[in-house]
Structures are given as C-alpha cells and as structure tokens.
C-alpha atoms as a PDB file:
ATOM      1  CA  UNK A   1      41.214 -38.685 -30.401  1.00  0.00           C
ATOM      2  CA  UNK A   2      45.091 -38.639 -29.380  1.00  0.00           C
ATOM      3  CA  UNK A   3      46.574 -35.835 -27.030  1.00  0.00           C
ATOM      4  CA  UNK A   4      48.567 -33.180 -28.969  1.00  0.00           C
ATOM      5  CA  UNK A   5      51.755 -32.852 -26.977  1.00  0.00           C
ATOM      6  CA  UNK A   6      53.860 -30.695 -29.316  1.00  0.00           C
ATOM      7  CA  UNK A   7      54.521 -27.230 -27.347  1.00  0.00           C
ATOM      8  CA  UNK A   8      51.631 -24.893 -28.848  1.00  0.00           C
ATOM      9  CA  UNK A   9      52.221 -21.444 -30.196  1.00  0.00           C
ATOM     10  CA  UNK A  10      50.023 -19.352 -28.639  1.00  0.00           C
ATOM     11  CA  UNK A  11      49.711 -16.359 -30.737  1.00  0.00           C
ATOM     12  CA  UNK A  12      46.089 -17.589 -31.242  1.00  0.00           C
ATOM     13  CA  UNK A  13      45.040 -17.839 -28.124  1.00  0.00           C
ATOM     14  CA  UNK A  14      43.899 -15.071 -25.179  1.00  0.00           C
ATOM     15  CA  UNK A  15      44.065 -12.360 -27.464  1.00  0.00           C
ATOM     16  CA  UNK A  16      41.526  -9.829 -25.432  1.00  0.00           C
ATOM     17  CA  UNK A  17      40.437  -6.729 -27.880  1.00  0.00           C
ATOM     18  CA  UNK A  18      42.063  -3.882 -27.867  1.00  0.00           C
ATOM     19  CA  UNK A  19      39.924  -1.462 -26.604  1.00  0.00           C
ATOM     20  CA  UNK A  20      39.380  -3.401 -23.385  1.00  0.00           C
ATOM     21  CA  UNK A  21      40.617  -1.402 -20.893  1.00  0.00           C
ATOM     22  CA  UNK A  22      41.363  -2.882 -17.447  1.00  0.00           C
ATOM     23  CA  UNK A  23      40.815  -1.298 -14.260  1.00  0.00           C
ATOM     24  CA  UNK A  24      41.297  -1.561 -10.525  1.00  0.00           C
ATOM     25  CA  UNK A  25      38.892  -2.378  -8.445  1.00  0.00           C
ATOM     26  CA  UNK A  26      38.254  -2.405  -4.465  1.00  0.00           C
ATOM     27  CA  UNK A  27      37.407  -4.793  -2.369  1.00  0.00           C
ATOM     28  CA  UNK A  28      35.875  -3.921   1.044  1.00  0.00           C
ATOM     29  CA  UNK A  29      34.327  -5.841   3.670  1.00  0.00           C
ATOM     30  CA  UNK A  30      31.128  -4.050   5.481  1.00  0.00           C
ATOM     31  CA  UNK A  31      29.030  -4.733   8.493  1.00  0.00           C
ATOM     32  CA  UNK A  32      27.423  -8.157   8.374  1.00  0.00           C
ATOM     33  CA  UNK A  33      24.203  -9.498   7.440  1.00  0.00           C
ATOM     34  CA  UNK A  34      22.537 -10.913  10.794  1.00  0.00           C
ATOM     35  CA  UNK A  35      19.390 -12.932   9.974  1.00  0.00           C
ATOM     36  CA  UNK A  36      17.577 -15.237  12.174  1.00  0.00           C
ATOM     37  CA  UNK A  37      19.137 -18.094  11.032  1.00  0.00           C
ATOM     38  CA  UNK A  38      22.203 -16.963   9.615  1.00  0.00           C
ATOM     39  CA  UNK A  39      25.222 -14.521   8.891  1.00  0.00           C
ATOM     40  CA  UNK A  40      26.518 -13.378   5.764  1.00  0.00           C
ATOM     41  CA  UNK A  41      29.803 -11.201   5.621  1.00  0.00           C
ATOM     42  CA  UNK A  42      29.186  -8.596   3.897  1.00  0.00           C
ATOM     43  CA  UNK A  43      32.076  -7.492   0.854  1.00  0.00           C
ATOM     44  CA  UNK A  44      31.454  -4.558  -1.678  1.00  0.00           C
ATOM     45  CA  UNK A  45      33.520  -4.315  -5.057  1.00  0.00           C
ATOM     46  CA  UNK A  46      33.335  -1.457  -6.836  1.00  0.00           C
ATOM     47  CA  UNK A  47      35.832   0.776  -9.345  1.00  0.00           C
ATOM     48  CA  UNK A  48      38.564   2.656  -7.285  1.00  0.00           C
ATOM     49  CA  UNK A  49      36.381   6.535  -6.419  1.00  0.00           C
ATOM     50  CA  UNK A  50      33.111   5.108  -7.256  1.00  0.00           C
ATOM     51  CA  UNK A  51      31.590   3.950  -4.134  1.00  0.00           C
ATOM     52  CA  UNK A  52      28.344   1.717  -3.935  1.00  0.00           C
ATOM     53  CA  UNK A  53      24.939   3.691  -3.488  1.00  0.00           C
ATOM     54  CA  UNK A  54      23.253   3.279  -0.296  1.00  0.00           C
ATOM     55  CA  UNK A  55      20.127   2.654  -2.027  1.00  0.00           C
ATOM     56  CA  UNK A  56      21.700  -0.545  -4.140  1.00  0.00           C
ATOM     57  CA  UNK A  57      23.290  -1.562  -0.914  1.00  0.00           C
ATOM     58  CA  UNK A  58      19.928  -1.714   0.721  1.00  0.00           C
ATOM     59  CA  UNK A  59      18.390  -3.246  -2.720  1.00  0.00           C
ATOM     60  CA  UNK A  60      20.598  -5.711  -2.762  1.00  0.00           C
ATOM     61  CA  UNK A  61      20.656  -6.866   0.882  1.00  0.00           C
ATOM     62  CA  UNK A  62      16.755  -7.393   0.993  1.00  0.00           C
ATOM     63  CA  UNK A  63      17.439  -9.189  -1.877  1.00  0.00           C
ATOM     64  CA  UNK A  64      19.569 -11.599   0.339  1.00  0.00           C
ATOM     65  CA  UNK A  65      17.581 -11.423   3.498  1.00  0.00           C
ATOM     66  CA  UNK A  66      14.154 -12.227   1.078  1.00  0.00           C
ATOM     67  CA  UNK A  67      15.935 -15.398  -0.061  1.00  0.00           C
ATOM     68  CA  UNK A  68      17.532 -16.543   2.790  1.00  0.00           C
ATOM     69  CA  UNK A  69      14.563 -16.118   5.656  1.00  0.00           C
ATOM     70  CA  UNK A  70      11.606 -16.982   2.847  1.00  0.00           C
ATOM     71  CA  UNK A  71      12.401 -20.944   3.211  1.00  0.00           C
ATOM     72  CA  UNK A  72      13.345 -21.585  -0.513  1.00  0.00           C
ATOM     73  CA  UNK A  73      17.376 -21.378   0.112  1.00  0.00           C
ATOM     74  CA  UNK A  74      18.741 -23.142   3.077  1.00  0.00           C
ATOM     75  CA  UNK A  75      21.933 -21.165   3.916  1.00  0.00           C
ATOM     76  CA  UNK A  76      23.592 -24.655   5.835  1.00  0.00           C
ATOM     77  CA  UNK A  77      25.737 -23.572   8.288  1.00  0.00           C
ATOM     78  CA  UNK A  78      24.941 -20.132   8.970  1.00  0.00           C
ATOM     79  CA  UNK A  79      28.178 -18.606   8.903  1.00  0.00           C
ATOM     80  CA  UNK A  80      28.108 -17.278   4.945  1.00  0.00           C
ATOM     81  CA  UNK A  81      29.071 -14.259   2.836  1.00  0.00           C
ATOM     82  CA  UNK A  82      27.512 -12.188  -0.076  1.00  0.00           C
ATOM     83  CA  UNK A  83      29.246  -9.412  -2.061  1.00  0.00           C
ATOM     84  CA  UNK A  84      27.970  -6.817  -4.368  1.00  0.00           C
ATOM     85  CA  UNK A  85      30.016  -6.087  -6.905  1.00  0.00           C
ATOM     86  CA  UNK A  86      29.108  -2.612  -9.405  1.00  0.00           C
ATOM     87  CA  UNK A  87      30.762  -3.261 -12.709  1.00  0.00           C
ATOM     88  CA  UNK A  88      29.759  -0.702 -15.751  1.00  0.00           C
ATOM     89  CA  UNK A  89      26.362  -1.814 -16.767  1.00  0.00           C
ATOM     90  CA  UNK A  90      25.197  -4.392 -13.862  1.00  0.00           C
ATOM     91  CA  UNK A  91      25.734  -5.277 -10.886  1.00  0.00           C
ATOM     92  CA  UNK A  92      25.930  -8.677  -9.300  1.00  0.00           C
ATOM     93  CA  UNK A  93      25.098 -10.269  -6.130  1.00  0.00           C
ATOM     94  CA  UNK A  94      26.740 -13.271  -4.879  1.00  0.00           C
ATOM     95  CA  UNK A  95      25.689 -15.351  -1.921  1.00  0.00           C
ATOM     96  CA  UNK A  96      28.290 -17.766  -1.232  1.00  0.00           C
ATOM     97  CA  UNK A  97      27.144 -20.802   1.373  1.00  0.00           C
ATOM     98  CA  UNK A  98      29.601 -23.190   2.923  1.00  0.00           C
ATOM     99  CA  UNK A  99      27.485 -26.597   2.602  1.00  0.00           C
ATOM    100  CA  UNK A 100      29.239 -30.446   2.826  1.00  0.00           C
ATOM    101  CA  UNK A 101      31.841 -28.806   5.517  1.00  0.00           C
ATOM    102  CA  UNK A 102      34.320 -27.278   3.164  1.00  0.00           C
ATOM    103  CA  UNK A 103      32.271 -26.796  -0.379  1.00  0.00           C
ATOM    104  CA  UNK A 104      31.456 -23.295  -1.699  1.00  0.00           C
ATOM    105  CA  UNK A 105      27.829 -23.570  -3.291  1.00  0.00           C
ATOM    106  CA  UNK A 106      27.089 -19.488  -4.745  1.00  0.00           C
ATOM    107  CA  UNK A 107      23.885 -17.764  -5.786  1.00  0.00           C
ATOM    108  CA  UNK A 108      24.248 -15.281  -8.047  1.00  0.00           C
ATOM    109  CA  UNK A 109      22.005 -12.310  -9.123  1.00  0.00           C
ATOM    110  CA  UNK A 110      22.424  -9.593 -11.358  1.00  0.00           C
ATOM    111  CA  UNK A 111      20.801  -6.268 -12.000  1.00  0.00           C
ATOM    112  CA  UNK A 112      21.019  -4.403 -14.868  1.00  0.00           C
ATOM    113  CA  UNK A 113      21.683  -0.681 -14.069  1.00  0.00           C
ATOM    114  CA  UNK A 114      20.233   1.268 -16.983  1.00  0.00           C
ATOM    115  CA  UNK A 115      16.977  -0.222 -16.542  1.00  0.00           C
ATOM    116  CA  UNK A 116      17.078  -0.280 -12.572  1.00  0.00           C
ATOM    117  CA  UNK A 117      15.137  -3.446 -12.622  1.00  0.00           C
ATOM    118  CA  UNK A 118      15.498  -5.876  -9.533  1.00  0.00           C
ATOM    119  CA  UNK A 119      18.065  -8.073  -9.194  1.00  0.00           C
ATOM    120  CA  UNK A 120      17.139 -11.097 -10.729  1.00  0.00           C
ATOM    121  CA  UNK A 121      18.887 -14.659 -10.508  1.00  0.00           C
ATOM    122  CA  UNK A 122      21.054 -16.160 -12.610  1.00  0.00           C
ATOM    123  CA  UNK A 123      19.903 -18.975 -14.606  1.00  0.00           C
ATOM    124  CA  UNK A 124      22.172 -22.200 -14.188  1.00  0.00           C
ATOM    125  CA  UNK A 125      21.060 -24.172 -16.362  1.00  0.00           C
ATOM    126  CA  UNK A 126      22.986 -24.076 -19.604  1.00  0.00           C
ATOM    127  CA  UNK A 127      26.207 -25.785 -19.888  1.00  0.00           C
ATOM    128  CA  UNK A 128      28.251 -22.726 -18.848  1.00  0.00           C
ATOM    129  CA  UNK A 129      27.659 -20.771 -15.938  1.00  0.00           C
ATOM    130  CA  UNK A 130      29.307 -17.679 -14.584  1.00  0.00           C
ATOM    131  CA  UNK A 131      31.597 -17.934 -11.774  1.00  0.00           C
ATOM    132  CA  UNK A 132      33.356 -14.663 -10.728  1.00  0.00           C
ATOM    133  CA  UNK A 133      35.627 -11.887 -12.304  1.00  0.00           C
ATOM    134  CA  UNK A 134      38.716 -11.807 -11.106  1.00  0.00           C
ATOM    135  CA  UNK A 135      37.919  -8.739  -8.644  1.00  0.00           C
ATOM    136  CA  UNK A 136      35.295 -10.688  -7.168  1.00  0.00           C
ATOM    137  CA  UNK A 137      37.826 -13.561  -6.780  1.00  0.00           C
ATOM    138  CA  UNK A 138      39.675 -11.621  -3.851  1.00  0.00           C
ATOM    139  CA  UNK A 139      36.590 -11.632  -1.478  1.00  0.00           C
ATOM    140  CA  UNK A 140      35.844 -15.446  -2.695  1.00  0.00           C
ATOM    141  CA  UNK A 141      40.194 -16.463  -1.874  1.00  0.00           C
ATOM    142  CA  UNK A 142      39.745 -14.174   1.363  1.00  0.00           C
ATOM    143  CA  UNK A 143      36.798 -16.310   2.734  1.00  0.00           C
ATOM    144  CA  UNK A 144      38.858 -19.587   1.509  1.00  0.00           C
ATOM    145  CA  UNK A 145      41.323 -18.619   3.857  1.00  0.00           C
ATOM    146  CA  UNK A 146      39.212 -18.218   6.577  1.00  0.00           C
ATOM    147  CA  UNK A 147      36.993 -20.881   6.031  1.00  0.00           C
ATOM    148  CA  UNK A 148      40.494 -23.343   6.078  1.00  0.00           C
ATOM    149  CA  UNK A 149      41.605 -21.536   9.310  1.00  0.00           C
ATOM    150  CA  UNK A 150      37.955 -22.418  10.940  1.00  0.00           C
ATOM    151  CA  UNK A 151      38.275 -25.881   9.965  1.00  0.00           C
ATOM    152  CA  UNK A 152      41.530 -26.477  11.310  1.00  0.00           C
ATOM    153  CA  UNK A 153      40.780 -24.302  14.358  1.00  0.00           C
ATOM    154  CA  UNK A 154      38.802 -25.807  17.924  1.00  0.00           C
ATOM    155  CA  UNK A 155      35.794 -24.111  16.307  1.00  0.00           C
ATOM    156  CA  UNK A 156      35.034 -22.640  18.976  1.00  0.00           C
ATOM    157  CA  UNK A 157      32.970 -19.046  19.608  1.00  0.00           C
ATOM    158  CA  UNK A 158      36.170 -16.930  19.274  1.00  0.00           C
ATOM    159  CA  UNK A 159      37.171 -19.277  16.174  1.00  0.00           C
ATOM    160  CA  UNK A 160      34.158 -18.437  14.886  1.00  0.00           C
ATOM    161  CA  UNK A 161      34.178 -14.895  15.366  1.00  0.00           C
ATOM    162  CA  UNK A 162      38.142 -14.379  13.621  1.00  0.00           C
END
C-alpha cells in the first residue's frame, strides 16, 4: 500500500456533533493516599460548581486501598497517584503506577452513576483501550513533570517529598 502524500482536505475529518457541548472542568489535588506499602496522590476532576461527594470519595478510595494492599496489584515504587474524575453519567478511577523507572502503567475503573453500582475495572483486552479525557490529562502532564524533576533530582527525602 503506498503513502498518500498529497495535502488532505479535512472537511471530513474531526467533525464532533453538534450538540456536544464542552465544558470546563477542575482539577484539584487532595490529601494523599498513605498505605502500608505505598502513596498515591490524590487528584479530583469534576465540572466547575459541582464538587465530588464525600461518599464517592470514600467509595472510590477503598476501591484503591482494596487493590493495592490485597496482593493482586503491585504498586512498584510506592510513590503513585489516582484521580477520580465525575463526568455526567460515570465516574472513573485511575491509578497511575510509575514501574520500569520512568513508565506510566494506569488502572482504570469506572462506575456508573445512575445505577450506583461499584466501581468496576476496565477491561483491557480489546484492541482499543481508554486512556484519559483531556481533563484528566492535566493531573496525568502534572505528575509527568514531577516524575522528570524526581528523576533528574538526588532523589533524596526532600526530592521525594516536592
């Protein structure tokens, strides 16, 4: 199959419906997630006036802690982060663990809200997989940032800690 290399028109391409509507969201860091073995930062995203339920929060970080202290995730390094992010009809909990030194492996669970079910994890086994939204993207470039500065730092308790 040869490479098309003509300039494309693109009239075809990206066209999102109409009635999508986008929105701003926020991104907030909260207190961290101290387990025996490990700490996850702690991020909620949520739309701008409608904060996260203390319930969910507390759902959603047992969630976490069940799968992290339970032996059937190793969370590698121990320095990690998880957000929950409330969209319209679910929300999602990612657990994002450094692993290999500098690679971001993620576990992702979702909940659907109408039901109030329990967050359940993603299945990764089809040939597509979801990543993030681009709201959840700001907490993921956030702790790229500050997992580069660690690595380049002495690594050292107060490295740690910034």
């Amino acid at each position: 199959m040869a490479l098309d290399t003509r300039t494309p028109t693109l009239d075809h391409l990206g066209n999102i419906p109409p009635t999508y509507v986008h929105e701003w969201r926020v991104a907030k860091a909260g207190e961290p997630i101290i387990l025996p073995q490990t700490i996850f930062k702690w991020y909620h995203v949520h739309r701008e006036g409608t904060p996260i339920s203390a319930a969910l929060d507390t759902e959603a970080q047992s969630t976490l802690a069940g799968a992290a202290t339970c032996g059937e995730w190793t969370p590698e390094y121990g320095l990690n982060f998880a957000l929950l992010h409330v969209s319209t009809a679910h929300a999602f909990l990612i657990a994002g663990v450094w692993r290999g030194h500098q690679e971001l492996w993620t576990r992702l669970y979702y909940k659907e809200l109408a039901s109030d079910g329990p967050f359940t994890r993603t299945d990764l086994s089809g040939e597509d997989a979801p990543a993030a939204c681009v709201w959840e993207f700001a907490v993921i470039c956030h702790e790229r940032m500050a997992r580069h500065r660690y690595l380049f730092s002495q690594r050292a308790e107060a490295d740690k800690r910034a």
